[in-house]
PDB file of N, CA and C in Angstrom:
ATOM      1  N   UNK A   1      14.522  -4.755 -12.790  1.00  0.00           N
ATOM      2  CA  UNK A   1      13.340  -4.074 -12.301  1.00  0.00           C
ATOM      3  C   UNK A   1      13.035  -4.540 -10.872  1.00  0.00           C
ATOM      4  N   UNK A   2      12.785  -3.878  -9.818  1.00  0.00           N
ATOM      5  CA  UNK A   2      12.644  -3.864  -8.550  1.00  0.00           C
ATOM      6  C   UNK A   2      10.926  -4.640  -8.617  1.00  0.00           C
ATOM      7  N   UNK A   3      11.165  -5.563  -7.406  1.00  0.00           N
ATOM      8  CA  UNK A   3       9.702  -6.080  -7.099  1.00  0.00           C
ATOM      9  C   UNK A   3       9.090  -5.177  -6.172  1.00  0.00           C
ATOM     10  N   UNK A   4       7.100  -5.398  -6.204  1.00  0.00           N
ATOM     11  CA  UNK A   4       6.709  -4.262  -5.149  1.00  0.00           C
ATOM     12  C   UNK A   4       6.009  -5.581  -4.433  1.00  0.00           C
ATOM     13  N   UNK A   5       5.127  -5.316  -3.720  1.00  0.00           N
ATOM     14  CA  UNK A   5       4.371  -5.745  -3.208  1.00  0.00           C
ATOM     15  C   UNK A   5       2.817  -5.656  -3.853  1.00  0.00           C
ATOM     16  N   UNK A   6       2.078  -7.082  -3.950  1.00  0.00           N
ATOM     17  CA  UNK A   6       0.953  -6.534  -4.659  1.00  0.00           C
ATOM     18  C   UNK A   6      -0.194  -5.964  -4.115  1.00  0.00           C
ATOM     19  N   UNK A   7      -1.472  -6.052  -5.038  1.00  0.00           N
ATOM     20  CA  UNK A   7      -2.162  -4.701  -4.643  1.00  0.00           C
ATOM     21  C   UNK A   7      -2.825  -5.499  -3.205  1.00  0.00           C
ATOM     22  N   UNK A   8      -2.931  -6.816  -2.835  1.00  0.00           N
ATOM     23  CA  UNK A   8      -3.553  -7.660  -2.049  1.00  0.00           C
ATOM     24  C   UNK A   8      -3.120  -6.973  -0.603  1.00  0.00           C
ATOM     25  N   UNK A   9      -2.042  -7.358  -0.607  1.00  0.00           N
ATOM     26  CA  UNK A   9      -0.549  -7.138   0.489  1.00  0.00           C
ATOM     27  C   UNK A   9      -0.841  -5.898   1.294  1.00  0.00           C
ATOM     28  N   UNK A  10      -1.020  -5.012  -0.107  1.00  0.00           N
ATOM     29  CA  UNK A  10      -1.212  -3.422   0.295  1.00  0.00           C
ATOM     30  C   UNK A  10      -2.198  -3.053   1.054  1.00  0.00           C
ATOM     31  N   UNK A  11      -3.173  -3.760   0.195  1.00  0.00           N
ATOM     32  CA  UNK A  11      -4.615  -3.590   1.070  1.00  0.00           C
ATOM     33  C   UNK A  11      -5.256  -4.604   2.275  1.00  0.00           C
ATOM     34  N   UNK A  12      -4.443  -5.549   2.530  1.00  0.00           N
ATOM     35  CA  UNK A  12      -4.505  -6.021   3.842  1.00  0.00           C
ATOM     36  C   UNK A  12      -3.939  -5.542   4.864  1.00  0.00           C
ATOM     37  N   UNK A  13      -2.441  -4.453   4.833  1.00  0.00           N
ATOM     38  CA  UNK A  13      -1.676  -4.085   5.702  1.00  0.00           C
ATOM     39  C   UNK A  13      -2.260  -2.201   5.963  1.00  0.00           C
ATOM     40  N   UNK A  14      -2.831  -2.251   4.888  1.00  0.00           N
ATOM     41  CA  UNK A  14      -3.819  -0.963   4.914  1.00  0.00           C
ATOM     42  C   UNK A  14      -4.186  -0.445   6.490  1.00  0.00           C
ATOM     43  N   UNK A  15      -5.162  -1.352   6.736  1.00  0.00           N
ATOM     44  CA  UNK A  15      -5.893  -1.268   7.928  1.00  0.00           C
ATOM     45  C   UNK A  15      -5.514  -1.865   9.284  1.00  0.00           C
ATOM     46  N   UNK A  16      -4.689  -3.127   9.103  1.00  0.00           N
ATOM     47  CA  UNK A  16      -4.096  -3.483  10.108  1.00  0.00           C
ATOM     48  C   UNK A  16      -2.860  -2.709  10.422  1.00  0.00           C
ATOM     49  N   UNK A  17      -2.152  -2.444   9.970  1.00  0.00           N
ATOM     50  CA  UNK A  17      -0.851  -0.927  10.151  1.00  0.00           C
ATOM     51  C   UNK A  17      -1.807   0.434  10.642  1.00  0.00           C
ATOM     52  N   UNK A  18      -2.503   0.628  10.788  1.00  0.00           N
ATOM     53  CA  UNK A  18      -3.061   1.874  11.088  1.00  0.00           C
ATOM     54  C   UNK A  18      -3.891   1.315  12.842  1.00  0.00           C
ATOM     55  N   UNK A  19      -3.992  -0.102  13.498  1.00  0.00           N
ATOM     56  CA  UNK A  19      -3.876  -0.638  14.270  1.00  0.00           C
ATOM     57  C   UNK A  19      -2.989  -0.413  14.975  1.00  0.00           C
ATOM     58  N   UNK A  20      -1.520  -1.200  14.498  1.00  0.00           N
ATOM     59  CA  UNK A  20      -0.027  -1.060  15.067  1.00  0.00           C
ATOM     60  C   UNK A  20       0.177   0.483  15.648  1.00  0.00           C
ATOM     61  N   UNK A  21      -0.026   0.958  14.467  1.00  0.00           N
ATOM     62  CA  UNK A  21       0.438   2.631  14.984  1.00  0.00           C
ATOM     63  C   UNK A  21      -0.582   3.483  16.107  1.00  0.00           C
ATOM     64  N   UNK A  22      -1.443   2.839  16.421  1.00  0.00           N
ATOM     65  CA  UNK A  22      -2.556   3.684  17.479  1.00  0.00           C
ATOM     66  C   UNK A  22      -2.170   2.895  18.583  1.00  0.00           C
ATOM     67  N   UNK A  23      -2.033   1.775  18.604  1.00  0.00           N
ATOM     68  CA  UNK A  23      -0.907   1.670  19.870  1.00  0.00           C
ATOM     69  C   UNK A  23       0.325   1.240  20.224  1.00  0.00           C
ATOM     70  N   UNK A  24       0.890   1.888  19.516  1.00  0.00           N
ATOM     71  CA  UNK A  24       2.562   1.691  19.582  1.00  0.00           C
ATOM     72  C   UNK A  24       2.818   2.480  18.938  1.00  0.00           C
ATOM     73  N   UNK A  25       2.344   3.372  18.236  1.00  0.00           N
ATOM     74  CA  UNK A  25       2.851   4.924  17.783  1.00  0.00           C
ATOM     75  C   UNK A  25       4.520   4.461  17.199  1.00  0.00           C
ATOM     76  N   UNK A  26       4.978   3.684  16.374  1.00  0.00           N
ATOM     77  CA  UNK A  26       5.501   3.099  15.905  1.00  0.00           C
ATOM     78  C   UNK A  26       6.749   4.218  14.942  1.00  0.00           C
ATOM     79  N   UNK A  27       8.351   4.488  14.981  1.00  0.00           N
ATOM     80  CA  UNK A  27       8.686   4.689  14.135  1.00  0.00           C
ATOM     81  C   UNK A  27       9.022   4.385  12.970  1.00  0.00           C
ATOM     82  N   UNK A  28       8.621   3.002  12.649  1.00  0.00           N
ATOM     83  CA  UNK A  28       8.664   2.779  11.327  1.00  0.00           C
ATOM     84  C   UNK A  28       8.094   1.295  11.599  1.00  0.00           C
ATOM     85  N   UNK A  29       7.666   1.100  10.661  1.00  0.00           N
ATOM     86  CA  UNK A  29       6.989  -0.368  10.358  1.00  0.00           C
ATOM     87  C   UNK A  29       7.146  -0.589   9.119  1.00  0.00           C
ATOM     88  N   UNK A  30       8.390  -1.823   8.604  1.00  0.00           N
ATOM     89  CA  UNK A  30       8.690  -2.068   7.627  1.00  0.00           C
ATOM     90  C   UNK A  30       8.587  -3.546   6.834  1.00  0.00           C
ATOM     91  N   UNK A  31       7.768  -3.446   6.257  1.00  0.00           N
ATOM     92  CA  UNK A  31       7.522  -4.842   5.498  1.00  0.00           C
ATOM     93  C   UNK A  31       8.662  -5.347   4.646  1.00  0.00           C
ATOM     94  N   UNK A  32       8.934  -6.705   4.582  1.00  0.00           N
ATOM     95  CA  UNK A  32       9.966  -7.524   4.391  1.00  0.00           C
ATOM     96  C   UNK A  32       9.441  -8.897   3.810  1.00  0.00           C
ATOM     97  N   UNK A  33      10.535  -9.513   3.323  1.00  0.00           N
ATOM     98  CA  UNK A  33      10.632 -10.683   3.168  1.00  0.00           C
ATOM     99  C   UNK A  33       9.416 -10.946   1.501  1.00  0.00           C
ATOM    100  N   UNK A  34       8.852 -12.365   1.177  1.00  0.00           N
ATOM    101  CA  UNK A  34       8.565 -12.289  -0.205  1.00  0.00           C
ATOM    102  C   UNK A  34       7.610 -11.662  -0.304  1.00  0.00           C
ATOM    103  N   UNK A  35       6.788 -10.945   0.467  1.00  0.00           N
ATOM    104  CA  UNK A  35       5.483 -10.139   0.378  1.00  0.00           C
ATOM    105  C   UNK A  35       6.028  -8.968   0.070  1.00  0.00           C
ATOM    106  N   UNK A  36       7.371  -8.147   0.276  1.00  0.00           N
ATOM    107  CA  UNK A  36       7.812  -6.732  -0.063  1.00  0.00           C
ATOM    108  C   UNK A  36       8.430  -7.152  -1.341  1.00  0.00           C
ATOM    109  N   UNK A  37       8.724  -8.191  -1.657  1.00  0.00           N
ATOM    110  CA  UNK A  37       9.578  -8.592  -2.836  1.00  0.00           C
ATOM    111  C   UNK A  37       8.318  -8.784  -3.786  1.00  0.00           C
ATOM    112  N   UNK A  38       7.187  -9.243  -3.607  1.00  0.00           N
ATOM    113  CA  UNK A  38       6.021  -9.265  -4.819  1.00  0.00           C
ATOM    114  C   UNK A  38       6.106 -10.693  -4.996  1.00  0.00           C
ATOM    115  N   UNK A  39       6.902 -11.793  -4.398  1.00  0.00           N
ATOM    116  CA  UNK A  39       7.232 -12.958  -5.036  1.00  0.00           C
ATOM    117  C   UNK A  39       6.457 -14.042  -4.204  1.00  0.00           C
ATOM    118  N   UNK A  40       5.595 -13.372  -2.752  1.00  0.00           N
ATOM    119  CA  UNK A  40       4.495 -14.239  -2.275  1.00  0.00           C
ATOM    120  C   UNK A  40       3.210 -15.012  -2.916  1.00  0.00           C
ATOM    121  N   UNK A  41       2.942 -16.826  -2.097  1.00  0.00           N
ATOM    122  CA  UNK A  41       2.053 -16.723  -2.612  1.00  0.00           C
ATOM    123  C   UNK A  41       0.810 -16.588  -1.776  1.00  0.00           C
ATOM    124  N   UNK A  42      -0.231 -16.866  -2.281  1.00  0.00           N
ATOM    125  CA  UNK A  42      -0.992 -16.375  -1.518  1.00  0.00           C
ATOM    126  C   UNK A  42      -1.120 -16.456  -0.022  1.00  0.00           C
ATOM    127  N   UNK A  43      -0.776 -17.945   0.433  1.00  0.00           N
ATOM    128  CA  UNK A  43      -0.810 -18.192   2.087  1.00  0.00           C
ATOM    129  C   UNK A  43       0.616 -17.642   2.659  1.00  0.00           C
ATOM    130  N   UNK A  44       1.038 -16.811   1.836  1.00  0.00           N
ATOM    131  CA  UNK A  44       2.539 -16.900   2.365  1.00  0.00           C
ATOM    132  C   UNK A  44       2.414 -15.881   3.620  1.00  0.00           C
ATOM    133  N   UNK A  45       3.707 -15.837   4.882  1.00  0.00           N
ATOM    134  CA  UNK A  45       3.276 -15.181   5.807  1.00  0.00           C
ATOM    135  C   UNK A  45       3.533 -13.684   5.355  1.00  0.00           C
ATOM    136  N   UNK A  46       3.646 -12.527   6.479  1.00  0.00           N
ATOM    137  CA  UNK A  46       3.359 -11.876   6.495  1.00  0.00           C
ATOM    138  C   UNK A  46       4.679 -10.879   7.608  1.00  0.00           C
ATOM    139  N   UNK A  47       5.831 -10.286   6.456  1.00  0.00           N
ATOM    140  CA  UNK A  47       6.733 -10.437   7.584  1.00  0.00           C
ATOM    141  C   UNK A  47       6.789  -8.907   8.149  1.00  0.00           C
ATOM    142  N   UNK A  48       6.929  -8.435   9.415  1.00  0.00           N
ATOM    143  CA  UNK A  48       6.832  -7.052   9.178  1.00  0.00           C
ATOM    144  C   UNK A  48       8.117  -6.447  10.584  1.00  0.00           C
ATOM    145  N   UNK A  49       8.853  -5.481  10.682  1.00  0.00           N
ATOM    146  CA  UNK A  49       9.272  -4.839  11.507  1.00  0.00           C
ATOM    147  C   UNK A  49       8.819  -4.039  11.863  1.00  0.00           C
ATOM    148  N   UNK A  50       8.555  -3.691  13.275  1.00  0.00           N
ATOM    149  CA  UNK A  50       7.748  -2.733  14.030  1.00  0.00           C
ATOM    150  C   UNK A  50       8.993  -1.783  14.931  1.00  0.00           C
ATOM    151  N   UNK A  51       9.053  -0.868  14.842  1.00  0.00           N
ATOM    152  CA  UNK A  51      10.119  -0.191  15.656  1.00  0.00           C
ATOM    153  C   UNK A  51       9.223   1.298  16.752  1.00  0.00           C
ATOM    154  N   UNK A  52       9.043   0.971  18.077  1.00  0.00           N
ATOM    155  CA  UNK A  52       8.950   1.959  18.636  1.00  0.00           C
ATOM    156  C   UNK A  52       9.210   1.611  20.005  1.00  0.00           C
ATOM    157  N   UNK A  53       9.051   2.843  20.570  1.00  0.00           N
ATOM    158  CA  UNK A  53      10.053   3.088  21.922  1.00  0.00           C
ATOM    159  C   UNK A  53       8.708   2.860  22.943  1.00  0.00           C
ATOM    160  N   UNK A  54       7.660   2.147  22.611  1.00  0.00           N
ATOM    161  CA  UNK A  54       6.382   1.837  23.713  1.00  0.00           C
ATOM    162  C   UNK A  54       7.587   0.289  23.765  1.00  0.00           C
ATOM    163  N   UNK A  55       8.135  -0.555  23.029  1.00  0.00           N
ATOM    164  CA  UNK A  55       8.335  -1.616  23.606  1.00  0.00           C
ATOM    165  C   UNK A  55       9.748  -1.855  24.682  1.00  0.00           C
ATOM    166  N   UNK A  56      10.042  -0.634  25.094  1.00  0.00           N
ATOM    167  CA  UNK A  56      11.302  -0.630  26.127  1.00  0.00           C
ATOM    168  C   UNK A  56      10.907  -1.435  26.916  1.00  0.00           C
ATOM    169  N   UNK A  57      10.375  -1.086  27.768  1.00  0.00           N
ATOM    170  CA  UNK A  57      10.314  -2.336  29.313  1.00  0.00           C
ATOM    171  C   UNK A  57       9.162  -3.407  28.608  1.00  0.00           C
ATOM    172  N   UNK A  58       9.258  -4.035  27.601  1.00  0.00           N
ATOM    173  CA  UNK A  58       8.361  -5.150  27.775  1.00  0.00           C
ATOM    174  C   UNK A  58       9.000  -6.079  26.943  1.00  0.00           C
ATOM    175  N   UNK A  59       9.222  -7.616  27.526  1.00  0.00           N
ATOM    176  CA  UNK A  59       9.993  -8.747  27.069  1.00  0.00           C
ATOM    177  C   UNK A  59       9.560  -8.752  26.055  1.00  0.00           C
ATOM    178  N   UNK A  60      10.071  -9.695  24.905  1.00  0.00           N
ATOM    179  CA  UNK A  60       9.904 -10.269  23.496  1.00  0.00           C
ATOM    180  C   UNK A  60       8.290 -10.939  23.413  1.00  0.00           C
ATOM    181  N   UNK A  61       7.940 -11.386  24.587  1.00  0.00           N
ATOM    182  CA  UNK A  61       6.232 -12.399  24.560  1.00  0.00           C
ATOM    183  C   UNK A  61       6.032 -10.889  24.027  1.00  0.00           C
ATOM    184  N   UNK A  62       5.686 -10.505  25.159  1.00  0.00           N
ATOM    185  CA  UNK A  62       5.129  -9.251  25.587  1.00  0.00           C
ATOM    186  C   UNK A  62       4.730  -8.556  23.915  1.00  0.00           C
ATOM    187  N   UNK A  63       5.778  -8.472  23.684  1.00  0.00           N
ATOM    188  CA  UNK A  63       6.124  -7.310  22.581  1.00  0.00           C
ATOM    189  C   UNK A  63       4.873  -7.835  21.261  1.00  0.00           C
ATOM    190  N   UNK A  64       5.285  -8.930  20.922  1.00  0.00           N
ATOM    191  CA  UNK A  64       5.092 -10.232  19.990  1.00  0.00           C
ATOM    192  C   UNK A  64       3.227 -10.158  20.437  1.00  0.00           C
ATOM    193  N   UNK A  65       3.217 -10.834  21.132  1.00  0.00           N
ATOM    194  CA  UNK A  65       1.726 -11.065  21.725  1.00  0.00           C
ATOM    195  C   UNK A  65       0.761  -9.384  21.224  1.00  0.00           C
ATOM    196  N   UNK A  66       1.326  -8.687  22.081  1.00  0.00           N
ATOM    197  CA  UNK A  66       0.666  -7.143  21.510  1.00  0.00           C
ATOM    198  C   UNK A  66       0.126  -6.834  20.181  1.00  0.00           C
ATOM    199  N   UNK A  67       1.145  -7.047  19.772  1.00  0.00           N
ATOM    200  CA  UNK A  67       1.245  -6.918  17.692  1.00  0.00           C
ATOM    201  C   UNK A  67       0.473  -7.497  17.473  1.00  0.00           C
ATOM    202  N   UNK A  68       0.398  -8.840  18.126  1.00  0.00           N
ATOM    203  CA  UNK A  68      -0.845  -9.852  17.119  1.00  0.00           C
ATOM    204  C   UNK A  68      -1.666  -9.754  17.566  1.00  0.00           C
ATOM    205  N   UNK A  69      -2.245  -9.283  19.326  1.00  0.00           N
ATOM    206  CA  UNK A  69      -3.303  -8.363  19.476  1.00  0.00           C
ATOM    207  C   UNK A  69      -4.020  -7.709  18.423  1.00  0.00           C
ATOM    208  N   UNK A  70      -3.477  -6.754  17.597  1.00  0.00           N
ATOM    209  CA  UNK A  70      -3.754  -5.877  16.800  1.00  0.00           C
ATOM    210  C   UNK A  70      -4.371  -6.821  15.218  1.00  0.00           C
ATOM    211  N   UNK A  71      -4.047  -7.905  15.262  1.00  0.00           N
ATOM    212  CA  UNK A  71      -3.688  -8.519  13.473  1.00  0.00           C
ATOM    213  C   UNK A  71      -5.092  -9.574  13.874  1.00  0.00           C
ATOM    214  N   UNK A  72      -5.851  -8.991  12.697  1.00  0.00           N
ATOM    215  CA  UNK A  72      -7.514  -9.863  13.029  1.00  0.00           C
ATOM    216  C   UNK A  72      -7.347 -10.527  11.575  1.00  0.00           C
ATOM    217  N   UNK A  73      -6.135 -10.763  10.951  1.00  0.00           N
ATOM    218  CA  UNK A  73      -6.338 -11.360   9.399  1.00  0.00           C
ATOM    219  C   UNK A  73      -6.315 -12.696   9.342  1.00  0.00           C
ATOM    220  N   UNK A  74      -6.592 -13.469   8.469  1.00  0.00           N
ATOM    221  CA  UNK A  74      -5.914 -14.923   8.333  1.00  0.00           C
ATOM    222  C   UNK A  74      -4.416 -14.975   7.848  1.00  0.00           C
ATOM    223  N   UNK A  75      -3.834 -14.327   7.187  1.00  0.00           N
ATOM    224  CA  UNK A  75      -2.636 -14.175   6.907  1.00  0.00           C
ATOM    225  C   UNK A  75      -2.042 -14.401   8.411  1.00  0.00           C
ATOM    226  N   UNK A  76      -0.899 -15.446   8.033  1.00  0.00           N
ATOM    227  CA  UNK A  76       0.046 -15.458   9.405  1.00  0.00           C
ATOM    228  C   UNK A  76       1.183 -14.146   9.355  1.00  0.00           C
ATOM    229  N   UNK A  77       1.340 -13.614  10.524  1.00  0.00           N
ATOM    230  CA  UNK A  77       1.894 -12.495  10.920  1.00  0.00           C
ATOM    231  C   UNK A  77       3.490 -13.138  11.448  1.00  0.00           C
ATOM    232  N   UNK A  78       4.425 -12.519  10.929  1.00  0.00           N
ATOM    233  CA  UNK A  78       5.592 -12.866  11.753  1.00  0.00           C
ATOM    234  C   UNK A  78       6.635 -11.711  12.166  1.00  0.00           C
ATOM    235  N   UNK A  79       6.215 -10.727  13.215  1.00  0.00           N
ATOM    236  CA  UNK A  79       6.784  -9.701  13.554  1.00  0.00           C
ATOM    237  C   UNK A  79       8.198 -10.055  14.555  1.00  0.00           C
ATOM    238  N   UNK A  80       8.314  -8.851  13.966  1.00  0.00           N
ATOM    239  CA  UNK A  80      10.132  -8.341  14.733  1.00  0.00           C
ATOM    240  C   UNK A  80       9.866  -6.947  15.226  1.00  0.00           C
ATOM    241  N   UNK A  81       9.707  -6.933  16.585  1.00  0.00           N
ATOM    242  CA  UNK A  81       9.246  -5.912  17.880  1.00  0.00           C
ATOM    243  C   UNK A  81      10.934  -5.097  18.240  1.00  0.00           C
ATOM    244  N   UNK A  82      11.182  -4.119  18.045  1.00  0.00           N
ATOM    245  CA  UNK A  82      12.183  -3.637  18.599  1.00  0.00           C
ATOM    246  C   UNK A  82      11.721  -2.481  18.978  1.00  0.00           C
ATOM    247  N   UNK A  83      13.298  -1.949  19.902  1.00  0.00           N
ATOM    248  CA  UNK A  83      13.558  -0.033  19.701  1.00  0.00           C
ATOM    249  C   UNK A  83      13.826   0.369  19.244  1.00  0.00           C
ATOM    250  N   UNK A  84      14.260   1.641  19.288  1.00  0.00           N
ATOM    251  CA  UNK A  84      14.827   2.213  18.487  1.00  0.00           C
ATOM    252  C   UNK A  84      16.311   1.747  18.495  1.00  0.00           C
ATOM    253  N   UNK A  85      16.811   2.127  19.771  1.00  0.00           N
ATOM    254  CA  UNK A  85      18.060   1.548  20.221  1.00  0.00           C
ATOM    255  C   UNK A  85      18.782   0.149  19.990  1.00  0.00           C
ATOM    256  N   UNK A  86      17.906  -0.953  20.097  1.00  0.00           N
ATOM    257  CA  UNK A  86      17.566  -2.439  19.347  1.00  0.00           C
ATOM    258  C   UNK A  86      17.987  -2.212  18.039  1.00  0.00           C
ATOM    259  N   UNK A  87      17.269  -1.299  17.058  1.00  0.00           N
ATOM    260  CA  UNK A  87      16.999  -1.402  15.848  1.00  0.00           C
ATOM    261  C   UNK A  87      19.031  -0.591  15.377  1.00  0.00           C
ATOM    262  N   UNK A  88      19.686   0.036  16.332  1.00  0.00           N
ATOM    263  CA  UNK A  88      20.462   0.633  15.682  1.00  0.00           C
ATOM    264  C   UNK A  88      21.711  -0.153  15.669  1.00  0.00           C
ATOM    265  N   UNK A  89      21.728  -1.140  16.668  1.00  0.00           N
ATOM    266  CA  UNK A  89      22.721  -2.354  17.446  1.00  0.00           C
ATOM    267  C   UNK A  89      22.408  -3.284  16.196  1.00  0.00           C
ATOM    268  N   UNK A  90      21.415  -3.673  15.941  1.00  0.00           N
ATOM    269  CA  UNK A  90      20.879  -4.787  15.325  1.00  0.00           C
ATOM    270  C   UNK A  90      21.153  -4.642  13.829  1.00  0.00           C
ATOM    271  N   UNK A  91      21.182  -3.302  13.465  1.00  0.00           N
ATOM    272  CA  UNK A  91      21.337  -3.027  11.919  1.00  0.00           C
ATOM    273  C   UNK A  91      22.808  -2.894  11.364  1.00  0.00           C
ATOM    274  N   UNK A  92      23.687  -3.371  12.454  1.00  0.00           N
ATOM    275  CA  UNK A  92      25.306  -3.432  12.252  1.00  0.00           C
ATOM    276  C   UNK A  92      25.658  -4.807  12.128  1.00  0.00           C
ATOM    277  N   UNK A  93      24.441  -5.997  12.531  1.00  0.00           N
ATOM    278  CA  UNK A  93      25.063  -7.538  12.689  1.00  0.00           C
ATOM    279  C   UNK A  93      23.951  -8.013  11.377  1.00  0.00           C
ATOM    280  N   UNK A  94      24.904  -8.985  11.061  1.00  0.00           N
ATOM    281  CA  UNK A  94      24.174 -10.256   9.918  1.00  0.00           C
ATOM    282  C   UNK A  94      23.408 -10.732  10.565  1.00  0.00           C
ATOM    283  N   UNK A  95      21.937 -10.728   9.501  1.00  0.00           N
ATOM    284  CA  UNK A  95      20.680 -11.412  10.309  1.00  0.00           C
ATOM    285  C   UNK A  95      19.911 -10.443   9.383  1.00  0.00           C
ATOM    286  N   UNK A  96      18.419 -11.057  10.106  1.00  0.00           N
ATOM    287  CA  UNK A  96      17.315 -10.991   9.256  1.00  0.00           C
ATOM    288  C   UNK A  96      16.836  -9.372   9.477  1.00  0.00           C
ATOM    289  N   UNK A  97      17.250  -8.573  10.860  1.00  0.00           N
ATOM    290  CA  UNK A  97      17.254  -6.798  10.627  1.00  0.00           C
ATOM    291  C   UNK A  97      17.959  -6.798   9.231  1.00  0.00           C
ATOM    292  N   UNK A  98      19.084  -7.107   9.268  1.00  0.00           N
ATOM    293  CA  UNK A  98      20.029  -6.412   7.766  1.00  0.00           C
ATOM    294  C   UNK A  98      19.251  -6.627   6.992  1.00  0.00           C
ATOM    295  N   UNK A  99      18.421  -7.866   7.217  1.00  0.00           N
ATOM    296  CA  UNK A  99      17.692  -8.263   5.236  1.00  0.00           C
ATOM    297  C   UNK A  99      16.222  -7.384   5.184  1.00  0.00           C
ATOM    298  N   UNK A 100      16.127  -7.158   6.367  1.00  0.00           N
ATOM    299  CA  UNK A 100      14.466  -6.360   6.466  1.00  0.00           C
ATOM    300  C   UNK A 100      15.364  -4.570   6.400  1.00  0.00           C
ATOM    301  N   UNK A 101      15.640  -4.411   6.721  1.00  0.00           N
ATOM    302  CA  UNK A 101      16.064  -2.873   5.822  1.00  0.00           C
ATOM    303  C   UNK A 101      16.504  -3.196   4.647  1.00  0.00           C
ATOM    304  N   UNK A 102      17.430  -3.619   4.602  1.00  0.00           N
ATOM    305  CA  UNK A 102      17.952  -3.954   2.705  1.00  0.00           C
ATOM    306  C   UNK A 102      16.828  -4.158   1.656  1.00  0.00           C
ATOM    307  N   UNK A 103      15.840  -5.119   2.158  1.00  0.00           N
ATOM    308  CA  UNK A 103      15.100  -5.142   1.116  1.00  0.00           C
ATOM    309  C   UNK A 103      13.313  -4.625   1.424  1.00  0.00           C
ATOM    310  N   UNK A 104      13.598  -4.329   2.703  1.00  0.00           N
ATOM    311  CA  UNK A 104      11.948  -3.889   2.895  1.00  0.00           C
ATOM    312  C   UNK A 104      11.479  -2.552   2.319  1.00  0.00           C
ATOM    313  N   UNK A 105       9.995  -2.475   2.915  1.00  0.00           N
ATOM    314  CA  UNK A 105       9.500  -1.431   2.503  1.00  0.00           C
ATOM    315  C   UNK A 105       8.934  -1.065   3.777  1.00  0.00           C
ATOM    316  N   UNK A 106       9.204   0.224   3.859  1.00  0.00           N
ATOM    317  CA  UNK A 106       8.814   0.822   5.011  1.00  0.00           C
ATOM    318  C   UNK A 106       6.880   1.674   4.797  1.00  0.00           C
ATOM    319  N   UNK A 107       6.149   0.757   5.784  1.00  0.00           N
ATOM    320  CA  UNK A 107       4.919   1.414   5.212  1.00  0.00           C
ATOM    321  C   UNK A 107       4.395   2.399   6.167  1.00  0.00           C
ATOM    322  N   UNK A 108       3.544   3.250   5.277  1.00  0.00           N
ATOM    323  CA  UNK A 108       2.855   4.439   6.057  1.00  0.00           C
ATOM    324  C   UNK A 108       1.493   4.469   6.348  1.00  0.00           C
TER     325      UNK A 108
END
């Protein structure tokens, strides 16, 4: 049986994902790691992939800093800022992209 994410998770990323996407208009934002698996505990972080084409010209701070702009939670946030283009290079090499598509959840 597949793990989800619980109802906590859901409803913290609720409102802060609807943040991300008003400025960064985002093609996908995909939650990962033991919070998409259901197997977090409560302080656990908060892992998420952000994919849109607002972060072309802006370094990794840049990118990183923005996102957490957006994140007013106590939950620690640990984002992965790409492009699209990033995201298509990146999803061919071993590493933590492969494990955040493989096992994430892409939220809406």
């Amino acid at each position: 049986m597949a793990r989800k994410p619980d109802a906590e998770t859901l409803k913290l990323l609720k409102n802060q994902v609807q943040k991300i996407k008003k400025r960064y208009h985002p093609e996908k934002i995909i939650l990962f790691g033991s919070r998409a698996r259901g197997d977090n505990l409560k302080d656990s972080d908060i892992d998420i992939l952000v994919v849109s084409r607002q972060f072309q010209n802006m370094n990794w701070r840049e990118r990183i800093q923005g996102v957490f702009g957006t994140w007013d939670k106590k939950q620690m946030l640990e984002p992965i800022c790409l492009t699209p283009e990033e995201l298509e290079k990146r999803k061919k090499q071993l590493g933590i992209v492969q494990q955040a598509l493989r096992e994430g959840i892409e939220i809406q």
